[in-house]
C-alpha atoms as a PDB file:
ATOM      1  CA  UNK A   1      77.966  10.580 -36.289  1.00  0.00           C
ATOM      2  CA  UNK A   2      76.972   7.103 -35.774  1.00  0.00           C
ATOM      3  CA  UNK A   3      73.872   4.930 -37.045  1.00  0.00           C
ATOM      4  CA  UNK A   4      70.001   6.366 -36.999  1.00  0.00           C
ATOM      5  CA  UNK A   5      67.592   4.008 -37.219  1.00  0.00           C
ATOM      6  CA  UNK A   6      64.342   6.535 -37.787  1.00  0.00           C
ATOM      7  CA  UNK A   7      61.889   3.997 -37.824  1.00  0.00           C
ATOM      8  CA  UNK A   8      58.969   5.564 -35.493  1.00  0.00           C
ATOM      9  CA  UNK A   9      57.723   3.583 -32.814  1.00  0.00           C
ATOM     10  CA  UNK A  10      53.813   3.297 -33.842  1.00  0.00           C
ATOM     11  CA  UNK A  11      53.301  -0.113 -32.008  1.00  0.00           C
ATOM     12  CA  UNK A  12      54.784   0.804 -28.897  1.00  0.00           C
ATOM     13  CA  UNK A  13      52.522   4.553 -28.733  1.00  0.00           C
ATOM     14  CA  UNK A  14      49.600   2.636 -29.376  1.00  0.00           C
ATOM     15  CA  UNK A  15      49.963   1.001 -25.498  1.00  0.00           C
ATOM     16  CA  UNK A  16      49.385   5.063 -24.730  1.00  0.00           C
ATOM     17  CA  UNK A  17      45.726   4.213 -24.489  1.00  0.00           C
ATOM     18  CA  UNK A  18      43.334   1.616 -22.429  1.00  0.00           C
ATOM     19  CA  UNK A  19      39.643   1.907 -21.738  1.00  0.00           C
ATOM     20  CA  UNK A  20      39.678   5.839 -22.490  1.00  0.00           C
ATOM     21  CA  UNK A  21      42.769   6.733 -19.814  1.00  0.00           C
ATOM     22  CA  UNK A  22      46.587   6.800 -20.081  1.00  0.00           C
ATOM     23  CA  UNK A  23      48.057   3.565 -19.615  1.00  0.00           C
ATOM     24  CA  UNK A  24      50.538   2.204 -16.662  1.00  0.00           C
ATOM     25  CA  UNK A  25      52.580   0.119 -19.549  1.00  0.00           C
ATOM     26  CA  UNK A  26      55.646  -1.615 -18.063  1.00  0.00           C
ATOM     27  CA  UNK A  27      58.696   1.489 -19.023  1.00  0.00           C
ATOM     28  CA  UNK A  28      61.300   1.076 -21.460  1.00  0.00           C
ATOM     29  CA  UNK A  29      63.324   2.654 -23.667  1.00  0.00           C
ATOM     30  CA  UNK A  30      61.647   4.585 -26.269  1.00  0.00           C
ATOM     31  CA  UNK A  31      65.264   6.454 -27.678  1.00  0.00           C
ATOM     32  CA  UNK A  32      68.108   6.849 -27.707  1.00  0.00           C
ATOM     33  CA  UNK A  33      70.209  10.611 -28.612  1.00  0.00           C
ATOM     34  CA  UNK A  34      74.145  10.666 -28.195  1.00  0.00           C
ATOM     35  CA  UNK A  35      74.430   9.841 -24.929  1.00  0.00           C
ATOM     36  CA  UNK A  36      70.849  10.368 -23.418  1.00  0.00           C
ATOM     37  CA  UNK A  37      68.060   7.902 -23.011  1.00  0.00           C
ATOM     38  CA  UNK A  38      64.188   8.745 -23.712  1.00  0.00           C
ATOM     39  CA  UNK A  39      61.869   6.277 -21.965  1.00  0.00           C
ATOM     40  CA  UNK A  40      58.327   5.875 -22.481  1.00  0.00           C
ATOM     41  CA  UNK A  41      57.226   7.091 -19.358  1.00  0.00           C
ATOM     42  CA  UNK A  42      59.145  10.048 -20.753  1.00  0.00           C
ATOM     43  CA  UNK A  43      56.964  10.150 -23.521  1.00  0.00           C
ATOM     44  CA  UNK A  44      53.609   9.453 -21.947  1.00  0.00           C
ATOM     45  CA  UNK A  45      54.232  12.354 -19.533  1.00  0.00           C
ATOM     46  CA  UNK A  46      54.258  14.677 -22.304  1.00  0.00           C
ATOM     47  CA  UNK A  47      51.417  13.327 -24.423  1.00  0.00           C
ATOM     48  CA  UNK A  48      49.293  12.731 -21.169  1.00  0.00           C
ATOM     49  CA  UNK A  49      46.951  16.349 -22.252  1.00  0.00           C
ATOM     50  CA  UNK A  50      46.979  15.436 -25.981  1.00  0.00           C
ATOM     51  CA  UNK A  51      46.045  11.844 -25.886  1.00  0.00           C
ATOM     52  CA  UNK A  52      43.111  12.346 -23.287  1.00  0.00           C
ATOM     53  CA  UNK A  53      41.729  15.736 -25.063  1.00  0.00           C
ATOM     54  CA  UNK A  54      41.609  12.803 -28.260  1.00  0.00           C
ATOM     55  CA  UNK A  55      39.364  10.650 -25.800  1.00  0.00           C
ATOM     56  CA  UNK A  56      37.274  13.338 -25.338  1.00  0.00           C
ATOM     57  CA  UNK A  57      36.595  14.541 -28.713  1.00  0.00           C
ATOM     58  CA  UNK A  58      37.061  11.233 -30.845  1.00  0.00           C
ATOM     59  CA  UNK A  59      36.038   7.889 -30.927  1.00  0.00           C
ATOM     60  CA  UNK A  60      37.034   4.864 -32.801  1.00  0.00           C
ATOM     61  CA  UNK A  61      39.757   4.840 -35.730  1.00  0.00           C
ATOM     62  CA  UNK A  62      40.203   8.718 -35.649  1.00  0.00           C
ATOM     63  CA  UNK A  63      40.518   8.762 -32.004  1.00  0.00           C
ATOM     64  CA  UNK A  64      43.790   5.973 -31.987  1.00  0.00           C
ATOM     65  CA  UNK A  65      45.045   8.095 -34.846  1.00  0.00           C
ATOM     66  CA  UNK A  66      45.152  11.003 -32.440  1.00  0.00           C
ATOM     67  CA  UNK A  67      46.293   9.382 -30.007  1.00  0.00           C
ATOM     68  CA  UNK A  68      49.370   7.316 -31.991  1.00  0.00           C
ATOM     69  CA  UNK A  69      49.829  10.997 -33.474  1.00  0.00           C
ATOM     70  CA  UNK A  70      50.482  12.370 -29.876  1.00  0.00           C
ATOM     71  CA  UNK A  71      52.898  10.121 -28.926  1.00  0.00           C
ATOM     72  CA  UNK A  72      54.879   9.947 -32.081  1.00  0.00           C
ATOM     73  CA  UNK A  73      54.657  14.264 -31.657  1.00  0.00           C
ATOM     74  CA  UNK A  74      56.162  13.852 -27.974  1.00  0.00           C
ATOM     75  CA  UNK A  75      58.568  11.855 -28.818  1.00  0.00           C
ATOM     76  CA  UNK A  76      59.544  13.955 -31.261  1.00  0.00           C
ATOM     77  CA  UNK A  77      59.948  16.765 -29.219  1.00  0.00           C
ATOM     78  CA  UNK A  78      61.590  15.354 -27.058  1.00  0.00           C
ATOM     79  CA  UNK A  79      64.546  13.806 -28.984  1.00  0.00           C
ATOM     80  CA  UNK A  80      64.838  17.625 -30.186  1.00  0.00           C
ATOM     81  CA  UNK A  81      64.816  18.963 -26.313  1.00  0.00           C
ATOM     82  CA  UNK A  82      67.615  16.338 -26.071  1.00  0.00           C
ATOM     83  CA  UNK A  83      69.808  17.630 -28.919  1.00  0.00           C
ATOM     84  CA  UNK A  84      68.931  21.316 -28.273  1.00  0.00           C
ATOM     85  CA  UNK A  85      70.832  20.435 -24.772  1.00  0.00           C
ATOM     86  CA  UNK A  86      74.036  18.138 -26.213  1.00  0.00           C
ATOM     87  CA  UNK A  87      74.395  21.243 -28.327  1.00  0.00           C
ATOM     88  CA  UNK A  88      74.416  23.994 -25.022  1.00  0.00           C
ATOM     89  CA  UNK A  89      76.892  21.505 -23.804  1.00  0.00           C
ATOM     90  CA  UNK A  90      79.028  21.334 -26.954  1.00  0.00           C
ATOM     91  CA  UNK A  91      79.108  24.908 -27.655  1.00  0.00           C
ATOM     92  CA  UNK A  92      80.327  25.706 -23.913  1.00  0.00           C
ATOM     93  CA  UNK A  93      77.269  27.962 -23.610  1.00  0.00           C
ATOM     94  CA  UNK A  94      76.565  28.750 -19.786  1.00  0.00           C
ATOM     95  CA  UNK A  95      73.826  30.465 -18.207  1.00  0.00           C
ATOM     96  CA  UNK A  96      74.083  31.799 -14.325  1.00  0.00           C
ATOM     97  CA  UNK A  97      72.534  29.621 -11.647  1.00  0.00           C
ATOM     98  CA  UNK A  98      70.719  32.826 -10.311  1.00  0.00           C
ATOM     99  CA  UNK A  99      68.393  32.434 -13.063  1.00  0.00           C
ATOM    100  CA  UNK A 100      67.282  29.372 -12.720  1.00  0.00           C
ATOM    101  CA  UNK A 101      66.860  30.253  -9.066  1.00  0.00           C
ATOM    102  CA  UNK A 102      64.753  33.340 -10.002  1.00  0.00           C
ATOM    103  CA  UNK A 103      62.511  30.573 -11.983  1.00  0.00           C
ATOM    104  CA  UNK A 104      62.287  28.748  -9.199  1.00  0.00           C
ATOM    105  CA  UNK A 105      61.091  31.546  -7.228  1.00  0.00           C
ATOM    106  CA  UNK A 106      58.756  32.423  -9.951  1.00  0.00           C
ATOM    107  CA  UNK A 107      56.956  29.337  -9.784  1.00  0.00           C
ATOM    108  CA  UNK A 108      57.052  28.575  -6.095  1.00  0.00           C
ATOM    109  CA  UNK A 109      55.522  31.733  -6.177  1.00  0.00           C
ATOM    110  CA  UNK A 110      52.880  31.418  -8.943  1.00  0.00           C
ATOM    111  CA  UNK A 111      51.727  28.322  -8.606  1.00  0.00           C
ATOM    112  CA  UNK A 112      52.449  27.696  -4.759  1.00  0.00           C
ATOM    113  CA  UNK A 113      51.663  30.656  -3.373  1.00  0.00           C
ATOM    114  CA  UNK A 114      55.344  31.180  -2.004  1.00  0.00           C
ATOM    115  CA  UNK A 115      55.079  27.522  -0.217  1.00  0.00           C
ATOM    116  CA  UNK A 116      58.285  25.845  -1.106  1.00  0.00           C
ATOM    117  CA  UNK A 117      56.995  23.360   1.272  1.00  0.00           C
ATOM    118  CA  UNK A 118      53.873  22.734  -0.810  1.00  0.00           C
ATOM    119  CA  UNK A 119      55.946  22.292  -3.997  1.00  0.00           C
ATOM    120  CA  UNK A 120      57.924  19.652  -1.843  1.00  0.00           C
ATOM    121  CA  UNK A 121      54.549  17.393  -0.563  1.00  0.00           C
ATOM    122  CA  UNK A 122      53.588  17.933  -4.395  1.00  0.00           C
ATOM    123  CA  UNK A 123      56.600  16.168  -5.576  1.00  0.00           C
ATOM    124  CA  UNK A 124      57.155  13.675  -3.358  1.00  0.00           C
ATOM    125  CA  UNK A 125      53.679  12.084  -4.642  1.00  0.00           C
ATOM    126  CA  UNK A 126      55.134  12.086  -7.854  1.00  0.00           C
ATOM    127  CA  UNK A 127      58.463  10.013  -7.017  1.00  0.00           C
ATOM    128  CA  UNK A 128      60.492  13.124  -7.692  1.00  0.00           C
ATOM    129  CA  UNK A 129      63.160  15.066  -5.736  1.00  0.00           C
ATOM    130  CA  UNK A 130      63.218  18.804  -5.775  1.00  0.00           C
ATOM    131  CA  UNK A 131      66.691  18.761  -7.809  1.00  0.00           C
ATOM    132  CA  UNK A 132      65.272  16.072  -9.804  1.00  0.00           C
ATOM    133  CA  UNK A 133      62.426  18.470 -10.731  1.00  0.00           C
ATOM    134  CA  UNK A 134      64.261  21.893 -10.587  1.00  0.00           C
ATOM    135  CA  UNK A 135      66.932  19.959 -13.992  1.00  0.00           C
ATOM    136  CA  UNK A 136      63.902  18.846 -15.791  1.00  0.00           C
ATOM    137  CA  UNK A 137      61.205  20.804 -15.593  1.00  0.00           C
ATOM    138  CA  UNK A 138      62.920  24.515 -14.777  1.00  0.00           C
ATOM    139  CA  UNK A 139      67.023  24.541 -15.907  1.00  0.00           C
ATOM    140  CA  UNK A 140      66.174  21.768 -18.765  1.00  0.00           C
ATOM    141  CA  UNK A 141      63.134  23.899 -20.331  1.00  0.00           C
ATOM    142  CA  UNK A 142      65.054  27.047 -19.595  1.00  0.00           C
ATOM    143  CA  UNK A 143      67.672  26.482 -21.682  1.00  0.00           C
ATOM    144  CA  UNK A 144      66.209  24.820 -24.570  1.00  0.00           C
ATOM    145  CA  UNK A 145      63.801  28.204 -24.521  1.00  0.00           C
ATOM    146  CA  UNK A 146      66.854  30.269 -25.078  1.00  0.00           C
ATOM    147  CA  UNK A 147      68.577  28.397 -27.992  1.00  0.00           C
ATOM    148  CA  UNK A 148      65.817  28.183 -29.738  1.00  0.00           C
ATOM    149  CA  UNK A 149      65.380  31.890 -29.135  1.00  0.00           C
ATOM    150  CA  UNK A 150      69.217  32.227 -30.326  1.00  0.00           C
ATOM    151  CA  UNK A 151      68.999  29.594 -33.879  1.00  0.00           C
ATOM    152  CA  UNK A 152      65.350  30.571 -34.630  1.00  0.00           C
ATOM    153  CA  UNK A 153      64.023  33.503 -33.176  1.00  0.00           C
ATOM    154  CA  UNK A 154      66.337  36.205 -33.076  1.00  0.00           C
ATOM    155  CA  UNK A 155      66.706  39.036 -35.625  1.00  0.00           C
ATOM    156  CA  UNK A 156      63.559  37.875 -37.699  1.00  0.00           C
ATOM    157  CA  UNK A 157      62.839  40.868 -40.290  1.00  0.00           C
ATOM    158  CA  UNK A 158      60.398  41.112 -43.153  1.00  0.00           C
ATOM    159  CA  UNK A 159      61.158  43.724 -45.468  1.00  0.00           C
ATOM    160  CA  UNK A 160      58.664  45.686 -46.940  1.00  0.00           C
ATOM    161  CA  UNK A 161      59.333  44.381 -50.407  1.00  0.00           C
ATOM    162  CA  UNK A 162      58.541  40.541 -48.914  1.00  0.00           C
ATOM    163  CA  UNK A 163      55.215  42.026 -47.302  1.00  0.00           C
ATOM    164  CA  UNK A 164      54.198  43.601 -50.635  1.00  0.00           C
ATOM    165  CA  UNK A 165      54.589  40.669 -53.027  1.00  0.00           C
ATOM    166  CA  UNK A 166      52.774  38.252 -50.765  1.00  0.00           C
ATOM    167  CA  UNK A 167      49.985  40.550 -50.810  1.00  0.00           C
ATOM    168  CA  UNK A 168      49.733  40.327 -54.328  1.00  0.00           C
ATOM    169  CA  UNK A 169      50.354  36.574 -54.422  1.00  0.00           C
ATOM    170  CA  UNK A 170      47.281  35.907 -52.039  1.00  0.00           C
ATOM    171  CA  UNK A 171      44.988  38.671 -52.658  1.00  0.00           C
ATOM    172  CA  UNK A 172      42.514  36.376 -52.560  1.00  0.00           C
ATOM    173  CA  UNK A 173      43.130  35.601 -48.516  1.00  0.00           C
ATOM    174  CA  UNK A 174      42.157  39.244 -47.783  1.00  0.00           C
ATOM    175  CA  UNK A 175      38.803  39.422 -49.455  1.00  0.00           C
ATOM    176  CA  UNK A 176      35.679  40.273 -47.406  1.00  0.00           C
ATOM    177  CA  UNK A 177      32.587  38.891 -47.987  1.00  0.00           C
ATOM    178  CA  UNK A 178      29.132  40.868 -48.305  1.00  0.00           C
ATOM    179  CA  UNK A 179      28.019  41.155 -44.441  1.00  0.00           C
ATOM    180  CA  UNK A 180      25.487  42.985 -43.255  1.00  0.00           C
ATOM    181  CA  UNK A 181      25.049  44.348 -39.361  1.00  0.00           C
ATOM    182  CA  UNK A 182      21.494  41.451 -38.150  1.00  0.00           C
ATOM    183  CA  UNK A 183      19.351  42.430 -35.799  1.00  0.00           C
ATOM    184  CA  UNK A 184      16.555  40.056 -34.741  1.00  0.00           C
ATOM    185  CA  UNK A 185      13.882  38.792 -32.355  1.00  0.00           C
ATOM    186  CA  UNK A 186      13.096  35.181 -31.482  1.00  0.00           C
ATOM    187  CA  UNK A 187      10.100  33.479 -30.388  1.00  0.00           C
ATOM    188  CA  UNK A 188       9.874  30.613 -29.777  1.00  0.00           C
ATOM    189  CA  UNK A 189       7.666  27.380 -29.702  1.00  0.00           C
ATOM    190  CA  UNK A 190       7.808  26.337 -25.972  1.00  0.00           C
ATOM    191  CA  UNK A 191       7.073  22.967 -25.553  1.00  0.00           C
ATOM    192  CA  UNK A 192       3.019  22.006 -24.456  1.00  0.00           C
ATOM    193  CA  UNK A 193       2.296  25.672 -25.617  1.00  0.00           C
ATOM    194  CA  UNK A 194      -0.111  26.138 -28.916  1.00  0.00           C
ATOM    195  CA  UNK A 195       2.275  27.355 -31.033  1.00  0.00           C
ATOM    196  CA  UNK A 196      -0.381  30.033 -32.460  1.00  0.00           C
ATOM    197  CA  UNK A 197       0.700  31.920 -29.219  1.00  0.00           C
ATOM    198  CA  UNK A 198       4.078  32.295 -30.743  1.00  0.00           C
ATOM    199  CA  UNK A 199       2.423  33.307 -34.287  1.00  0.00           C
ATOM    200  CA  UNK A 200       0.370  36.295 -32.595  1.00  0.00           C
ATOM    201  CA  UNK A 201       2.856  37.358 -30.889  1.00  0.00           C
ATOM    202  CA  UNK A 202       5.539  37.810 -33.419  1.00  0.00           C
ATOM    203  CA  UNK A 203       2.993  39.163 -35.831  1.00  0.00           C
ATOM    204  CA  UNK A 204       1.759  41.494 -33.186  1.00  0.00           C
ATOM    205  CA  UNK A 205       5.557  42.757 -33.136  1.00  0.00           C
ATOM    206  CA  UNK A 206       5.924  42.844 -36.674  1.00  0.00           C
ATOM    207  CA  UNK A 207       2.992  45.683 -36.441  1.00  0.00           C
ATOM    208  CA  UNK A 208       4.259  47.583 -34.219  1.00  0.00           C
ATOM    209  CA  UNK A 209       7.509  47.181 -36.283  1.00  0.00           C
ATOM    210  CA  UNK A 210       5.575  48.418 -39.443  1.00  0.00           C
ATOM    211  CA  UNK A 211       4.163  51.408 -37.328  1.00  0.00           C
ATOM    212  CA  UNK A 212       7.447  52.479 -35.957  1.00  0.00           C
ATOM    213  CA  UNK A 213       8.482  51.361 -33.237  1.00  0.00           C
ATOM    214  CA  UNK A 214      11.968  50.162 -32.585  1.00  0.00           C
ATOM    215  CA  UNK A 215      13.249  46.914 -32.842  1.00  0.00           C
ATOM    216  CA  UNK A 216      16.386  47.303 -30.453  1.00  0.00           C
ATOM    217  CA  UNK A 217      13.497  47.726 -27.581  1.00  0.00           C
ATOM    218  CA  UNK A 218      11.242  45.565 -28.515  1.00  0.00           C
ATOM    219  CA  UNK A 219      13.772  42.570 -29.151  1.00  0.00           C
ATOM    220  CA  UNK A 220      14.923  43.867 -25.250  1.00  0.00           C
ATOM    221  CA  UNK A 221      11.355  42.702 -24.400  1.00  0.00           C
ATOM    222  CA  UNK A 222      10.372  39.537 -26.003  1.00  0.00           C
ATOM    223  CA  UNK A 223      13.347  38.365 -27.906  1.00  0.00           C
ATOM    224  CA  UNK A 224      14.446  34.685 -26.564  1.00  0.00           C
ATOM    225  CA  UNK A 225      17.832  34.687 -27.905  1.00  0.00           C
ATOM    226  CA  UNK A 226      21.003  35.095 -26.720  1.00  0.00           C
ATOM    227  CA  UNK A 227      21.544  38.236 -27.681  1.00  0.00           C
ATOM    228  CA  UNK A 228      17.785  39.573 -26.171  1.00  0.00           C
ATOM    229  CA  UNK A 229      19.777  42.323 -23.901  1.00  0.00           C
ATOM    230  CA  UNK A 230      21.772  43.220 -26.783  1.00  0.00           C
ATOM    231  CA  UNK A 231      18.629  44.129 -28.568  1.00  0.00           C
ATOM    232  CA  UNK A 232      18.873  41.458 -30.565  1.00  0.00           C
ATOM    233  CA  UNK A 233      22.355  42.368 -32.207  1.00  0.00           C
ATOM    234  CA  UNK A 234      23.965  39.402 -33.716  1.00  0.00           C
ATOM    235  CA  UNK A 235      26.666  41.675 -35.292  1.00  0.00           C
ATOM    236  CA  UNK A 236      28.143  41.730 -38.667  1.00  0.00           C
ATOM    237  CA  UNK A 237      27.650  38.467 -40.481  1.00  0.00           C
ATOM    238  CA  UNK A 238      28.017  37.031 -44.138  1.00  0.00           C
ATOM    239  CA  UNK A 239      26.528  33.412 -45.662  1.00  0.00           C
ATOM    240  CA  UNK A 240      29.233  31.364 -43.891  1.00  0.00           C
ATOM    241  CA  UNK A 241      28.484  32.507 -40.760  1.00  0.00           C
ATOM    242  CA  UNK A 242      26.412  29.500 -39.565  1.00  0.00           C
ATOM    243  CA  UNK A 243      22.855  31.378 -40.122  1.00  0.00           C
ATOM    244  CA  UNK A 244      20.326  28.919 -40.737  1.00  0.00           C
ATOM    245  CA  UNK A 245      19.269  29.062 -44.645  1.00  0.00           C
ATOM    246  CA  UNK A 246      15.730  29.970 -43.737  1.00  0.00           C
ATOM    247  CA  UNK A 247      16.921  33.162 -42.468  1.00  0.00           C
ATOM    248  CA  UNK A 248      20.007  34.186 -44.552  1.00  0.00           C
ATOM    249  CA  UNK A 249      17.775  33.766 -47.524  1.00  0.00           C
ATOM    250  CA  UNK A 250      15.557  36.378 -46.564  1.00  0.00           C
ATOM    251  CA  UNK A 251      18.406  38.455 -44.122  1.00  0.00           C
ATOM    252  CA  UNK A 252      20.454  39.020 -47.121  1.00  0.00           C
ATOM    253  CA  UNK A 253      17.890  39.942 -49.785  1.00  0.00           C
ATOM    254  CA  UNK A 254      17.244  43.200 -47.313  1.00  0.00           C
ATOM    255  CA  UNK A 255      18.614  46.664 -47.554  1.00  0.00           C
ATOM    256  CA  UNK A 256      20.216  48.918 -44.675  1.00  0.00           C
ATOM    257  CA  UNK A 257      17.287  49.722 -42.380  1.00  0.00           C
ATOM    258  CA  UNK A 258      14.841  47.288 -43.536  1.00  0.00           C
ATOM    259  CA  UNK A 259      13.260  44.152 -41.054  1.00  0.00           C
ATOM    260  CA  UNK A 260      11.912  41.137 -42.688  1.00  0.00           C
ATOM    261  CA  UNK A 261       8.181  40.193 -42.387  1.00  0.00           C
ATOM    262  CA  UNK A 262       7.526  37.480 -39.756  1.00  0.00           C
ATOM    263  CA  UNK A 263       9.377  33.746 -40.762  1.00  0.00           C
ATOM    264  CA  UNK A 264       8.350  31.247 -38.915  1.00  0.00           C
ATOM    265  CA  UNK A 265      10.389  27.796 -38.731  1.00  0.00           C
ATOM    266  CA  UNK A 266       9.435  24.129 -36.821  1.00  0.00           C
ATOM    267  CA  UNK A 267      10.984  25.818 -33.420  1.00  0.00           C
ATOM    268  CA  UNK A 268      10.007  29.433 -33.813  1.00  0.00           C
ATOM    269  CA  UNK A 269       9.369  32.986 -34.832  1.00  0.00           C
ATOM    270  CA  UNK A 270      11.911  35.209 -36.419  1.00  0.00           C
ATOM    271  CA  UNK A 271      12.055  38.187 -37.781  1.00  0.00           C
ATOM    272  CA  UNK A 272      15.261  40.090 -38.816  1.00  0.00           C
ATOM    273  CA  UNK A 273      16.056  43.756 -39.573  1.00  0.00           C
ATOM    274  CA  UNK A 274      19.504  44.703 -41.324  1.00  0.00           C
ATOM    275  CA  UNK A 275      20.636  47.517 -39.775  1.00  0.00           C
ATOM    276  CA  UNK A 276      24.066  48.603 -42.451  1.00  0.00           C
ATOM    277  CA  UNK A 277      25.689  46.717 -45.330  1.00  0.00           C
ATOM    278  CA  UNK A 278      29.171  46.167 -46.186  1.00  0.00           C
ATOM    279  CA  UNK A 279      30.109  45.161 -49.872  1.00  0.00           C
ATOM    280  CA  UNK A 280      32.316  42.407 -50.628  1.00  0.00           C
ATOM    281  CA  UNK A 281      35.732  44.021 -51.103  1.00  0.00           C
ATOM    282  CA  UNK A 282      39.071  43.291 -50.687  1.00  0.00           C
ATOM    283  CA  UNK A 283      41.328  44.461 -47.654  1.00  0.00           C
ATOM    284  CA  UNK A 284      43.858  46.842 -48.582  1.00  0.00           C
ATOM    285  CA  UNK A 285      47.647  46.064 -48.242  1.00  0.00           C
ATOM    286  CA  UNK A 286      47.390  48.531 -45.337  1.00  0.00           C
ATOM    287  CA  UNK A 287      44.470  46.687 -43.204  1.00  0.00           C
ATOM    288  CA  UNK A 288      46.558  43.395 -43.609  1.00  0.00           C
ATOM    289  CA  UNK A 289      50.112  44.685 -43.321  1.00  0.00           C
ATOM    290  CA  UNK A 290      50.704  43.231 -39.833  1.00  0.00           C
ATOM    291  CA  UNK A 291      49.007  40.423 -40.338  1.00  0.00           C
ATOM    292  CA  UNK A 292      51.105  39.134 -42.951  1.00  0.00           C
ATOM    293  CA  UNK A 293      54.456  40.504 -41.185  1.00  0.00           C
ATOM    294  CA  UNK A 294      53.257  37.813 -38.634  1.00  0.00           C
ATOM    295  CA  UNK A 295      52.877  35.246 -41.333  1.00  0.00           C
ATOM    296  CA  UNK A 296      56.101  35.406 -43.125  1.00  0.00           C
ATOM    297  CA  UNK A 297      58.078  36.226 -39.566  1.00  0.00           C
ATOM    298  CA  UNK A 298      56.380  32.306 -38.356  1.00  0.00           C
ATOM    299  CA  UNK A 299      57.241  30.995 -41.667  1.00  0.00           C
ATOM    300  CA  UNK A 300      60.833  31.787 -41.697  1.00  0.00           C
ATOM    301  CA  UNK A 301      60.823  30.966 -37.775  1.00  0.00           C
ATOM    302  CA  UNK A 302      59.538  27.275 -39.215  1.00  0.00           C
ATOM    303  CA  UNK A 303      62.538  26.718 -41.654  1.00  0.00           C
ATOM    304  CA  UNK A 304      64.974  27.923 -39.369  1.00  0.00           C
ATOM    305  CA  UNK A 305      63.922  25.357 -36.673  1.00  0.00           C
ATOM    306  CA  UNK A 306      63.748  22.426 -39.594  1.00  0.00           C
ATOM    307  CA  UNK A 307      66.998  23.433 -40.572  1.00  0.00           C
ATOM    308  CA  UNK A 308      68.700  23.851 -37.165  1.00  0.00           C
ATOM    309  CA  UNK A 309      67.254  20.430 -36.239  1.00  0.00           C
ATOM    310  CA  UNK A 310      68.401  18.987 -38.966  1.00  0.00           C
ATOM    311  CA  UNK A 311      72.038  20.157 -38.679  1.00  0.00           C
ATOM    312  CA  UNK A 312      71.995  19.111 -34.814  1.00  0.00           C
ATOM    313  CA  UNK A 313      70.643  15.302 -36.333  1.00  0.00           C
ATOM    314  CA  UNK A 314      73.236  14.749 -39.137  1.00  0.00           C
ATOM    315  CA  UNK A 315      76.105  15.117 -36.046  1.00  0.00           C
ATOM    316  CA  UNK A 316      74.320  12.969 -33.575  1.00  0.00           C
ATOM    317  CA  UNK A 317      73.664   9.514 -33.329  1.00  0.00           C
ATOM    318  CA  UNK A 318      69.955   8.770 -32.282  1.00  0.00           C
ATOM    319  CA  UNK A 319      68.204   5.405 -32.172  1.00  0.00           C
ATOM    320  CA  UNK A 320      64.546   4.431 -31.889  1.00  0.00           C
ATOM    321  CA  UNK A 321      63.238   1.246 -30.155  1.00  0.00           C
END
């Protein structure tokens, strides 16, 4: 229904970003849909969280990545949000005031504390109006939430039949590895300290080890790990856990009910007991049933939103600047 020029606005996102923070570019118009216009400021207010969570975890060429990637993602949604709503309007669809009221409420009362006042002052010192905020961020969100619960969430069922055959397909997925239930006590090298202090001491507990005594209380004692007032339980691991090599070699060469001889590293003492093994074995159809119920239910949720969206594109006319 008109001309779509889907060439995505990389340039432009890129101004997202300056020294580390959100830039105050000049505004302008990022899209258009039917009859609605997307600015950037549009667009930076919803990739705001994503683009400064990629300051803080990336640098250089992988960081503006993330960041173009964020932009080009809000945008995105938000040219859907817009035909999601020409389509409530086409279709004649209405939902009650008094529930967007009770939203209101909701989040007066949530995040306010009841103080409609509060939500007011709050507003205000972002250049907004309370109806201005109550169509775009609470009737605006709230209907675009119930569409999508209409075109792509409703009546989702897996049969049986579905569940079984992508069991078999993937059996692989649902394979355990061999784990075994660690124990263990760390000592270790403190800085300044002759490190034969550490030696002694975790041979010293290695013989009382040897002569009975148990490693749960003893780990209580002198363990400095995390997991000291656990007795040293690090729970059910396998070799990708992140063990260090040193001590999976020798963990995992060990039978139920067996502790290792002292190993001592650059930073420390170990020494680990195993306390029950599980073989490597793969989870029945059963153990995984759900899980792949949820699976198949998100896949088919997936192609029913590509699909809707594309049906609500090939009738609209959208432009990008």
């Amino acid at each position: 229904m008109g001309k779509r020029l889907l060439t995505a606005p990389l340039v432009a996102l890129v101004l997202f970003a300056s020294s580390g923070a959100v830039a105050d570019t000049v505004d302008g118009i990022a899209a258009v849909v039917n009859d609605r216009l997307i600015t950037f400021s549009d667009v930076r207010e919803l990739a705001t969280p994503a683009i400064q969570n990629a300051y803080r975890l990336y640098t250089g060429e992988e960081r503006d990545r993330k960041v173009q990637q964020a932009g080009v993602d809000a945008l995105n949604t938000l040219v859907e949000r817009a035909l999601i709503l020409q389509e409530y309007k086409e279709k004649g669809y209405h939902i009650p005031d008094h529930v967007f009221e009770g939203r209101v409420r909701e989040i007066i009362e949530e995040q306010y504390g009841g103080d409609k006042n509060a939500l007011i002052r709050t507003l205000q010192a972002r250049g907004l109006t309370f109806d201005q905020w109550k169509e775009k961020f609470v009737r605006e969100p709230f209907i675009v939430q119930a569409l999508r619960q209409k075109e792509v969430s409703a009546d989702v069922v897996i049969s049986p039949a579905a569940i079984e055959q992508y069991y078999n397909e993937n059996k692989a997925k649902f394979s355990l590895p061999y784990q075994v239930r660690l124990r263990m006590i760390v000592i270790k090298k403190e800085a300044g300290v002759n490190p034969n202090e550490a030696r002694e001491l975790a041979q010293n507990l290695w013989e009382k080890l040897e002569a009975g005594a148990d490693f749960a209380a003893l780990a209580n004692v002198y363990s400095s790990s995390g997991q000291k007032n656990l007795g040293g339980d690090w729970g059910w691991v396998d070799k990708e856990s992140g063990l260090r090599k040193e001590l999976a070699d020798v963990a995992f060469a060990l039978q139920a009910g067996q502790h290792s001889k002292v190993i001592e590293t650059e930073d420390g003492c170990y020494i680990v007991q195993v306390d029950e093994v599980r073989p490597a074995r793969a989870r029945t159809l059963a153990e995984v049933r759900g899980e792949i119920e949820k699976t198949l239910a998100q896949e088919k949720r997936s192609e029913r939103q590509r699909q809707w969206m594309e049906r609500l594109k090939k009738k609209a006319y959208i432009r990008y600047f």
